[in-house]
Protein backbone atom coordinates (compact mmCIF):
# COMPACT_ATOMS: atom_id res chain seq x y z
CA UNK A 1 0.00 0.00 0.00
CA UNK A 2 1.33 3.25 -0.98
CA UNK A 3 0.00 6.24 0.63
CA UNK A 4 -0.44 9.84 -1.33
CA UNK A 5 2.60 12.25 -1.29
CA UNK A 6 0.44 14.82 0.80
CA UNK A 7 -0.96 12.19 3.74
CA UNK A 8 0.01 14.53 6.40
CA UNK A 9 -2.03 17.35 5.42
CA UNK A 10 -4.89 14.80 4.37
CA UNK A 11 -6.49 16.17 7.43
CA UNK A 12 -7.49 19.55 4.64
CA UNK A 13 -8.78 18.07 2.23
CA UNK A 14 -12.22 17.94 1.72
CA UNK A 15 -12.73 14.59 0.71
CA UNK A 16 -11.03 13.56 4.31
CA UNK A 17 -13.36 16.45 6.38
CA UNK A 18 -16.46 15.38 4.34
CA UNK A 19 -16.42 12.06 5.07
CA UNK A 20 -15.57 12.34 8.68
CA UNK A 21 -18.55 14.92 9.17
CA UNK A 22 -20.50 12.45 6.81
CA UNK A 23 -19.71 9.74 9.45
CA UNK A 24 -20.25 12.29 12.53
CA UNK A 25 -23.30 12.71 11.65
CA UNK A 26 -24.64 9.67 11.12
CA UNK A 27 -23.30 8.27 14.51
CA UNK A 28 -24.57 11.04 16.48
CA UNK A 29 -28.29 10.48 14.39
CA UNK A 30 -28.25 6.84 15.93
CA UNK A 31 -27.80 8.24 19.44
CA UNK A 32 -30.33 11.07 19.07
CA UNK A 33 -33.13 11.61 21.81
CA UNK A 34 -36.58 9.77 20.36
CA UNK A 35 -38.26 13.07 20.22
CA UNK A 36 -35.04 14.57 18.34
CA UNK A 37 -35.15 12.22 15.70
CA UNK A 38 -39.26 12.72 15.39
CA UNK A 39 -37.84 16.90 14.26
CA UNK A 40 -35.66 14.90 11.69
CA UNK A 41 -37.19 12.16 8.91
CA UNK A 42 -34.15 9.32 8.27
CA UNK A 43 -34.74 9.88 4.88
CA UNK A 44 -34.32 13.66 5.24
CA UNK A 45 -31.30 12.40 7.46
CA UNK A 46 -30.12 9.89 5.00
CA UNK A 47 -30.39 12.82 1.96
CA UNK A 48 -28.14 15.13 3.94
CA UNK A 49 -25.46 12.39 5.21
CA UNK A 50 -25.45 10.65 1.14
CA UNK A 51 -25.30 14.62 -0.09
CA UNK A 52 -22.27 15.25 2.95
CA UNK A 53 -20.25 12.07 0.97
CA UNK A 54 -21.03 13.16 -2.59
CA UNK A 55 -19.17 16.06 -1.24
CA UNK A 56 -16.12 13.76 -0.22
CA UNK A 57 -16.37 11.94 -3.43
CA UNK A 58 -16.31 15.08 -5.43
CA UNK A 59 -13.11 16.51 -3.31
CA UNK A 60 -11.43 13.53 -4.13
CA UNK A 61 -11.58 14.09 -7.52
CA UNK A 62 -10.93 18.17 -7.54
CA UNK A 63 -7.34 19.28 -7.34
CA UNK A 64 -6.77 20.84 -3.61
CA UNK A 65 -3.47 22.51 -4.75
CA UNK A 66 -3.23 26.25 -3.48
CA UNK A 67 -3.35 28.27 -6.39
CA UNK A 68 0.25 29.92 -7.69
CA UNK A 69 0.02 33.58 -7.65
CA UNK A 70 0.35 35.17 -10.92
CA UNK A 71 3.59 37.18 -11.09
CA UNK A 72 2.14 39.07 -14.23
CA UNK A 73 -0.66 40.13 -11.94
CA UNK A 74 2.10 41.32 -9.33
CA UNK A 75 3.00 44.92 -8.03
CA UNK A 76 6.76 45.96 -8.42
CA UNK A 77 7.96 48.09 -5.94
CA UNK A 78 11.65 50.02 -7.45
């Protein structure tokens, strides 16, 4: 197994912070009060976690590099 060049600052990407809140918030659904959940359909609940992943899925697949500025766009100071 070969892990991506930029694992330690996987923690920013948004793939990795979608699917964690994705996960978050389907764990802390399953330990909501009764009356809590009754405020909240699962299917509304299961349309915002699946929409929280497509996120993550998405992120994967968008480049995350910090954009280079443009040094034509730059000031020059004499």
């Amino acid at each position: 197994m070969k892990l991506i060049d930029e694992w330690r600052t996987a923690w920013k990407f948004l793939s990795v912070q979608a699917n964690v809140l994705g996960g978050a918030m389907a764990s802390a659904y399953a330990t909501f009060y009764p009356q809590l959940k009754d405020t909240i359909s699962p299917s509304a609940m299961g349309y915002l976690t699946g929409a929280v992943f497509a996120l993550g899925v998405i992120g994967r697949v968008i480049s995350q590099q910090p954009k280079e500025p443009d040094e034509s766009k730059a000031e020059v100071h004499p």
